[in-house]
Protein backbone atom coordinates (compact mmCIF):
# COMPACT_ATOMS: atom_id res chain seq x y z
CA UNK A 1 7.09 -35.69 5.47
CA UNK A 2 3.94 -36.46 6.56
CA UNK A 3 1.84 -39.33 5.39
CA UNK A 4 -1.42 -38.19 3.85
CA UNK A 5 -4.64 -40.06 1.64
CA UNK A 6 -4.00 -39.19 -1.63
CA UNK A 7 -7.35 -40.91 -3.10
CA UNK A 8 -8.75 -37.54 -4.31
CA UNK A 9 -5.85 -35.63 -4.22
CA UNK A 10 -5.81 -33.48 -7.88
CA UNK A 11 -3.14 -30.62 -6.14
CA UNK A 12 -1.30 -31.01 -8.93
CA UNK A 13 -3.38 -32.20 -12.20
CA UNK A 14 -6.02 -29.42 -11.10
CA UNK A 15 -4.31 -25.84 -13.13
CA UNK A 16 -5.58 -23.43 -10.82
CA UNK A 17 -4.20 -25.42 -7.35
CA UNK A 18 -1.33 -26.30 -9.34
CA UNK A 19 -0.58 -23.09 -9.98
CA UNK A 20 -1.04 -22.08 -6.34
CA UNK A 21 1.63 -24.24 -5.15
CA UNK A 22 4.08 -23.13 -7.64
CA UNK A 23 3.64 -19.81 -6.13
CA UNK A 24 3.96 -20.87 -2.87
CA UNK A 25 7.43 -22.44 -3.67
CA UNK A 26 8.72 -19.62 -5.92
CA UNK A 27 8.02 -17.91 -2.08
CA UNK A 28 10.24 -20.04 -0.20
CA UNK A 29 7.49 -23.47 0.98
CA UNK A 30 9.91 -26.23 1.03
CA UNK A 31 8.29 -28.49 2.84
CA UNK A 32 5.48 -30.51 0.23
CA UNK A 33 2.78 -30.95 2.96
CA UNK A 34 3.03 -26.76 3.50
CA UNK A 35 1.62 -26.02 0.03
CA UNK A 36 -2.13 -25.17 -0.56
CA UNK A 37 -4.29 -28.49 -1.74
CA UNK A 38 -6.98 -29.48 -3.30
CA UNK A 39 -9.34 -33.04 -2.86
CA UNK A 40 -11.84 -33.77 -5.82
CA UNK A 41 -14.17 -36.84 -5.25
CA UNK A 42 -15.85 -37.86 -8.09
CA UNK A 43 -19.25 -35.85 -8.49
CA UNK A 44 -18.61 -33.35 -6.17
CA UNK A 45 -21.12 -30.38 -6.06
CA UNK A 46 -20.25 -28.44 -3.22
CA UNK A 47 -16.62 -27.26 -2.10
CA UNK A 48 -15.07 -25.76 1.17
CA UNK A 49 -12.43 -23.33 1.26
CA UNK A 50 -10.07 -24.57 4.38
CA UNK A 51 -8.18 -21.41 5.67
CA UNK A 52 -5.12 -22.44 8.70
CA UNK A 53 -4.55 -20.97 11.35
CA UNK A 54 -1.53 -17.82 12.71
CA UNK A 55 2.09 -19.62 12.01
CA UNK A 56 0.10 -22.48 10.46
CA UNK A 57 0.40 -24.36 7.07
CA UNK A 58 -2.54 -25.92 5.17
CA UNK A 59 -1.16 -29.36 6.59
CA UNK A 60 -3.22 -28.01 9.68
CA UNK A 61 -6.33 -28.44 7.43
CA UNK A 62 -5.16 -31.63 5.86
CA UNK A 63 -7.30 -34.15 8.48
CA UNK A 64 -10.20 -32.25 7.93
CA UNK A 65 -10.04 -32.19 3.94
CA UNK A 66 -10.12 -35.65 3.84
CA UNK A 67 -12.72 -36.37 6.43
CA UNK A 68 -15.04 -33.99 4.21
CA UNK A 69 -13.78 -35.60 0.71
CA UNK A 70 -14.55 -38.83 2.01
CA UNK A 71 -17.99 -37.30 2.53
CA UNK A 72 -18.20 -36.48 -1.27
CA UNK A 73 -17.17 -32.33 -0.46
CA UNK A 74 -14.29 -31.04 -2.42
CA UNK A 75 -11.97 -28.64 -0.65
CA UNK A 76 -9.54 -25.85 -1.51
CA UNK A 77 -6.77 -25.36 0.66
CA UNK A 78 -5.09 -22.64 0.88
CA UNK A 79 -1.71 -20.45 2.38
CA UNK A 80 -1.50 -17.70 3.57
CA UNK A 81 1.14 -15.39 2.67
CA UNK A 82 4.46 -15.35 5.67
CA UNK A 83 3.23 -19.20 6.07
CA UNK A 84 5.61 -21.86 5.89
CA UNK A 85 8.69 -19.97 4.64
CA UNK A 86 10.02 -18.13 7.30
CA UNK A 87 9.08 -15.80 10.44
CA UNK A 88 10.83 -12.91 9.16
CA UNK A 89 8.79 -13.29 6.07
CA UNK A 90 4.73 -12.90 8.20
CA UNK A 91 6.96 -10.03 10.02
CA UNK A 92 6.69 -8.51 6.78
CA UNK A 93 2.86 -9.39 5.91
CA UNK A 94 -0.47 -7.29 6.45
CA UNK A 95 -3.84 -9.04 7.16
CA UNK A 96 -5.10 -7.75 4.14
CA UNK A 97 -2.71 -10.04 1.82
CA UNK A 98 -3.59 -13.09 3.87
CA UNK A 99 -7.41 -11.68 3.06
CA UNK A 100 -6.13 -12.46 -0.84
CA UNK A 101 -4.94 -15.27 -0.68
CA UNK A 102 -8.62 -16.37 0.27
CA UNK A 103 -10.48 -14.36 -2.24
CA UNK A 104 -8.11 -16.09 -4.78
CA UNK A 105 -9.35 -19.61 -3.49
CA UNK A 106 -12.74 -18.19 -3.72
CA UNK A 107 -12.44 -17.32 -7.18
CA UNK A 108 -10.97 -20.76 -8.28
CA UNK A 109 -13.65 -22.39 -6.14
CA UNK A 110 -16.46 -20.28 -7.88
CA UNK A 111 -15.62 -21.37 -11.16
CA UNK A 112 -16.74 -24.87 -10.64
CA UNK A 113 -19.17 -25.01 -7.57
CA UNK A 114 -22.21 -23.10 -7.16
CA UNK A 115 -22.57 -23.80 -3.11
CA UNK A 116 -18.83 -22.93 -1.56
CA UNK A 117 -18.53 -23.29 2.69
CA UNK A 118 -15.78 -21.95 4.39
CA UNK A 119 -14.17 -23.50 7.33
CA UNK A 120 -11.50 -21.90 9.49
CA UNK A 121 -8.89 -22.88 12.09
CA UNK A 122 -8.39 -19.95 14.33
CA UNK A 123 -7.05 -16.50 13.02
CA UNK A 124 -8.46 -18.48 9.20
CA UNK A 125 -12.17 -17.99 11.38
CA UNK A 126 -11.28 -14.31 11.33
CA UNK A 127 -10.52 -13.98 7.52
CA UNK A 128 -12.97 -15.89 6.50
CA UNK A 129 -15.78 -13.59 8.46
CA UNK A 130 -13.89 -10.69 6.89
CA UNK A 131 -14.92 -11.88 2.92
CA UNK A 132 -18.44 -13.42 4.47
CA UNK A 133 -20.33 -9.77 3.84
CA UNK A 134 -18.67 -9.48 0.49
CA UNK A 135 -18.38 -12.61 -0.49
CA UNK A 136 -21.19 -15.23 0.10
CA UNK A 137 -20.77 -18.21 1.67
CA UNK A 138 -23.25 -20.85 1.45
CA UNK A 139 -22.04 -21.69 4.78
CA UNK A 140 -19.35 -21.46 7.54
CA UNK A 141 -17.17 -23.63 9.95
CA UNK A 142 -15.25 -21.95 12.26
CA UNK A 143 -12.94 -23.72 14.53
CA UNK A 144 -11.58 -22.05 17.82
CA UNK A 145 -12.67 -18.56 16.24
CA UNK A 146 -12.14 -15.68 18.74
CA UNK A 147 -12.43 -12.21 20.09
CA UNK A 148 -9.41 -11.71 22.12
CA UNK A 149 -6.08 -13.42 21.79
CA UNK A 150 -5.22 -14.78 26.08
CA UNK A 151 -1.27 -13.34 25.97
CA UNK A 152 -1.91 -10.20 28.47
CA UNK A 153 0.74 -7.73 26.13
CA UNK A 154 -1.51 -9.28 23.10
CA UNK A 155 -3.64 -5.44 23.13
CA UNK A 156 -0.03 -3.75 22.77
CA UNK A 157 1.14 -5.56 19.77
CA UNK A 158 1.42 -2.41 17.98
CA UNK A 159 4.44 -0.97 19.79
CA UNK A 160 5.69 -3.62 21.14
CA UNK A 161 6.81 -4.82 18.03
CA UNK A 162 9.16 -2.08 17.68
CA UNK A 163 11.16 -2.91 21.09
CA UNK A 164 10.39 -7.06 20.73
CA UNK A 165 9.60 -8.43 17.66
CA UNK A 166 9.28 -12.02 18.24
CA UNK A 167 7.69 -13.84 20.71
CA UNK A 168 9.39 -17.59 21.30
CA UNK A 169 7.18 -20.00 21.95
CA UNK A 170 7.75 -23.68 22.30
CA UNK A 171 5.95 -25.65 20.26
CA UNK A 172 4.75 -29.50 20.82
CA UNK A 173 6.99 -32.38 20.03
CA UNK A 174 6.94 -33.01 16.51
CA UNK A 175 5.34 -30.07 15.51
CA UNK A 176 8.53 -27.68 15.36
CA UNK A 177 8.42 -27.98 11.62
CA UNK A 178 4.65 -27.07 11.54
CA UNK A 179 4.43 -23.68 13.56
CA UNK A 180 6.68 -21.22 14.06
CA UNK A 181 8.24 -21.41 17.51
CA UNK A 182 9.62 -17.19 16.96
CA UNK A 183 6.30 -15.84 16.32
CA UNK A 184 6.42 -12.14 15.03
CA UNK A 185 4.55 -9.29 17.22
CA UNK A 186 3.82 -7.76 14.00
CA UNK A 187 1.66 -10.45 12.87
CA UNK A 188 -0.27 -10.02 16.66
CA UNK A 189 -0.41 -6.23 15.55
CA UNK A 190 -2.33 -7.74 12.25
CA UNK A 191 -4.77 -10.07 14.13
CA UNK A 192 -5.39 -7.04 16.29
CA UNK A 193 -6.29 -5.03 13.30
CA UNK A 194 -7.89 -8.08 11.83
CA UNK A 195 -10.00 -8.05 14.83
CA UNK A 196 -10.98 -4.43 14.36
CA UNK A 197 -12.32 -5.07 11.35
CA UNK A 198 -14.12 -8.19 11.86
CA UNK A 199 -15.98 -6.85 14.59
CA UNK A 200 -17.90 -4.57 12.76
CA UNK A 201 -18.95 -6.41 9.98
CA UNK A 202 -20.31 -9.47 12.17
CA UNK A 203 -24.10 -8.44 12.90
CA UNK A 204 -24.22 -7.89 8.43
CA UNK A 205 -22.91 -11.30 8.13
CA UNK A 206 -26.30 -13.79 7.64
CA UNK A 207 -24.98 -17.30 6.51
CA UNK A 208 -25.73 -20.25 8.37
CA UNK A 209 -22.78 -20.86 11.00
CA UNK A 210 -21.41 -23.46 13.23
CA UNK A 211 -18.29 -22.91 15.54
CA UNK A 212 -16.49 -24.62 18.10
CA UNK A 213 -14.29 -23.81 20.95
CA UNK A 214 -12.54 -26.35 24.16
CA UNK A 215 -11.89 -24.91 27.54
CA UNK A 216 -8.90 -26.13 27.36
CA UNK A 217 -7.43 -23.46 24.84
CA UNK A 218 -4.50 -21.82 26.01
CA UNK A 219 -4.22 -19.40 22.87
CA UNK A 220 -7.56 -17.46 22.98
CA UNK A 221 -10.19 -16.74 24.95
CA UNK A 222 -12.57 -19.45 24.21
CA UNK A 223 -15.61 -17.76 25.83
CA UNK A 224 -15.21 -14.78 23.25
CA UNK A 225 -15.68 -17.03 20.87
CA UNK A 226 -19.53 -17.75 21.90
CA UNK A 227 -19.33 -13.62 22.08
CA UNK A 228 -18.96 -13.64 18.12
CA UNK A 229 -21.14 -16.00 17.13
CA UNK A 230 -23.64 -14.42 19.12
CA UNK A 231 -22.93 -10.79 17.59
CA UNK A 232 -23.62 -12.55 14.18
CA UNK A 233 -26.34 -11.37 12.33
CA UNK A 234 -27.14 -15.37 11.23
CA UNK A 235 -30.62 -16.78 11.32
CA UNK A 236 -28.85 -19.89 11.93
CA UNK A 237 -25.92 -19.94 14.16
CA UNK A 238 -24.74 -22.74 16.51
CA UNK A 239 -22.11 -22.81 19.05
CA UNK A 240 -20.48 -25.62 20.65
CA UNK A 241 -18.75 -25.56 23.84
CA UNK A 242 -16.26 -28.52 24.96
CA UNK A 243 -14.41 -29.26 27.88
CA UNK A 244 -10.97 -28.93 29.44
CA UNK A 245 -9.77 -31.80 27.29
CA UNK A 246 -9.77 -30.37 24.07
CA UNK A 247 -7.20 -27.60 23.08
CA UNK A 248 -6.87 -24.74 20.99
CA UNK A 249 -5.67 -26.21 17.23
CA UNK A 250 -9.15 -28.28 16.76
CA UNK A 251 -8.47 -30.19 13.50
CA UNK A 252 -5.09 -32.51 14.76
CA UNK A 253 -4.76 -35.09 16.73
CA UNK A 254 -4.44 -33.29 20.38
CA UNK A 255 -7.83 -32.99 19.89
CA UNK A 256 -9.94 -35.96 21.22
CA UNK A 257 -13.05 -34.69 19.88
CA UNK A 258 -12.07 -34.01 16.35
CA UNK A 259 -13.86 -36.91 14.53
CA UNK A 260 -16.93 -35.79 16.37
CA UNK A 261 -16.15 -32.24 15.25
CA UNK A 262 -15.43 -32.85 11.42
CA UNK A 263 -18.68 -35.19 10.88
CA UNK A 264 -20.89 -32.45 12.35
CA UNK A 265 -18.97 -30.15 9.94
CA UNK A 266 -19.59 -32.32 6.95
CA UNK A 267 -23.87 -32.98 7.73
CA UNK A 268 -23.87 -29.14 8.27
CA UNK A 269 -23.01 -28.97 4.65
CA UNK A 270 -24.96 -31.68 3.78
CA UNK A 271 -27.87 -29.96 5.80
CA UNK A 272 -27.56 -26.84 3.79
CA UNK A 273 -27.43 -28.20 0.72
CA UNK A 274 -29.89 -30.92 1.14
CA UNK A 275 -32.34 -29.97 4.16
CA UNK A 276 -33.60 -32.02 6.47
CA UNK A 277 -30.67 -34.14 7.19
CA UNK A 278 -28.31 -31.87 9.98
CA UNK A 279 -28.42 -33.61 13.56
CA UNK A 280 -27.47 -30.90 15.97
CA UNK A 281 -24.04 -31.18 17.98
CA UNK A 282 -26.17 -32.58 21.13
CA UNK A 283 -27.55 -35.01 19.73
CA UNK A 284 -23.81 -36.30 18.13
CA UNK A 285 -21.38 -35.47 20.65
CA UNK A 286 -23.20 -35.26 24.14
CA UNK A 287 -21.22 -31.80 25.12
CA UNK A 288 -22.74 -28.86 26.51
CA UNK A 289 -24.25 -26.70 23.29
CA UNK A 290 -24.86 -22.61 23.23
């Protein structure tokens, strides 16, 4: 089991996240640092939602979560449904329940905060632009969001499924009990749907935004992911580019940049909710910025 700063860590005295992660183990999450979480520093009065990535958990999110909490922002993990039980279970799943599994962290987060971000790893990106017209967000992160997924048979997802329905995939050293090295087609056929729908609704969607992608991802197309944030319909809307050196899942520790990353994330917040105070990606990082 991972290792992880439980100084603000209220998964389990706070009802609603509690009740969350009994859920997600009545479903089959063995694995403690797989359940949706929840970080409350004292006098928090803004929260993020933190939505993980395809064949993810929320440990994905976990460096991130307490980067921001340390920066006095609560955050709301959560899982999405097929995550962190099984690949024949996300075989099984539809974007749209993954799409509920946010509005339900919404909902919890709405009760107490009146300013709620949202900040996505990868396919999360996706959802989270899916609820943004709907649902608004003081704010959003996205990290390695996308247009097109790089695997050339990604577009045929839909029947391939029926003739191969996993893809193997090695995964990293020591991450074989994070991801999901059989990775179901019908979950592609899902993003590609996801996709469909996201694309339409991104010119109506108007909260502030800052994204990131590295040329180094291997998983999607990185440039696409300047593509949506410029199809945005944002007043404010920043995208940062890095190099060949940073990878695909932004918020570990293959990513050298990641510090640099989560404190722009954090004063972005702090920006919004206190203006004046944002220092653009430039000015922090010294990479190229769209």
């Amino acid at each position: 089991m991972t290792r992880t700063d439980s100084r603000f860590d209220c998964s389990e005295t706070h009802s609603d996240c509690r009740a969350l992660r009994h859920d997600s183990r009545n479903l089959g999450v063995v694995d403690q640092d797989d359940l949706p979480f929840m970080l409350c520093p004292p006098g928090a009065e803004t929260a993020t939602l933190l939505v993980h990535g395809f064949t993810a958990t929320p440990w994905e999110m976990r460096p991130l979560a307490e980067f921001l909490a340390d920066a006095g922002i609560a955050c709301l993990a959560v899982r999405l449904p097929g995550h962190g039980t099984s690949p024949e279970d996300l075989a099984g799943r539809r974007w749209e329940e993954w799409l509920e599994a946010i509005l339900d962290g919404y909902q919890i987060l709405s009760k107490e905060f009146p300013s709620i971000h949202g900040m996505g790893m990868s396919t999360g990106c996706l959802l989270l632009l899916a609820m943004a017209k709907e649902n608004p967000f003081s704010g959003l992160v996205l990290f390695s969001p996308y247009l097109r997924v790089l695997h050339r048979l990604a577009p045929y997802a839909g029947w391939l499924r029926w003739l191969r329905p996993y893809h193997v995939k090695a995964t990293e050293e020591g991450l074989s009990e994070r991801y999901y090295n059989r990775r179901p087609v019908a979950g592609i056929h899902q993003i590609n749907r996801l996709l469909q729908t996201v694309r339409s609704q991104l010119p109506h969607i108007v909260c502030p935004v800052l994204a990131f992608n590295g040329e180094g991802d291997q998983t999607v197309d990185a440039e696409s992911g300047r593509q949506l944030v410029d199809l945005l319909g944002s007043s404010v809307k920043i995208h940062a580019k890095y190099g060949p050196d940073v990878p695909h899942v932004l918020t570990r520790e293959e990513n050298p940049c990641r510090w640099s990353m989560f404190a722009q994330a954090a004063r972005f917040v702090q920006e919004i909710n206190s203006p004046g105070t944002f220092v653009r990606p430039d000015a922090i990082s010294g990479e190229r910025v769209r």
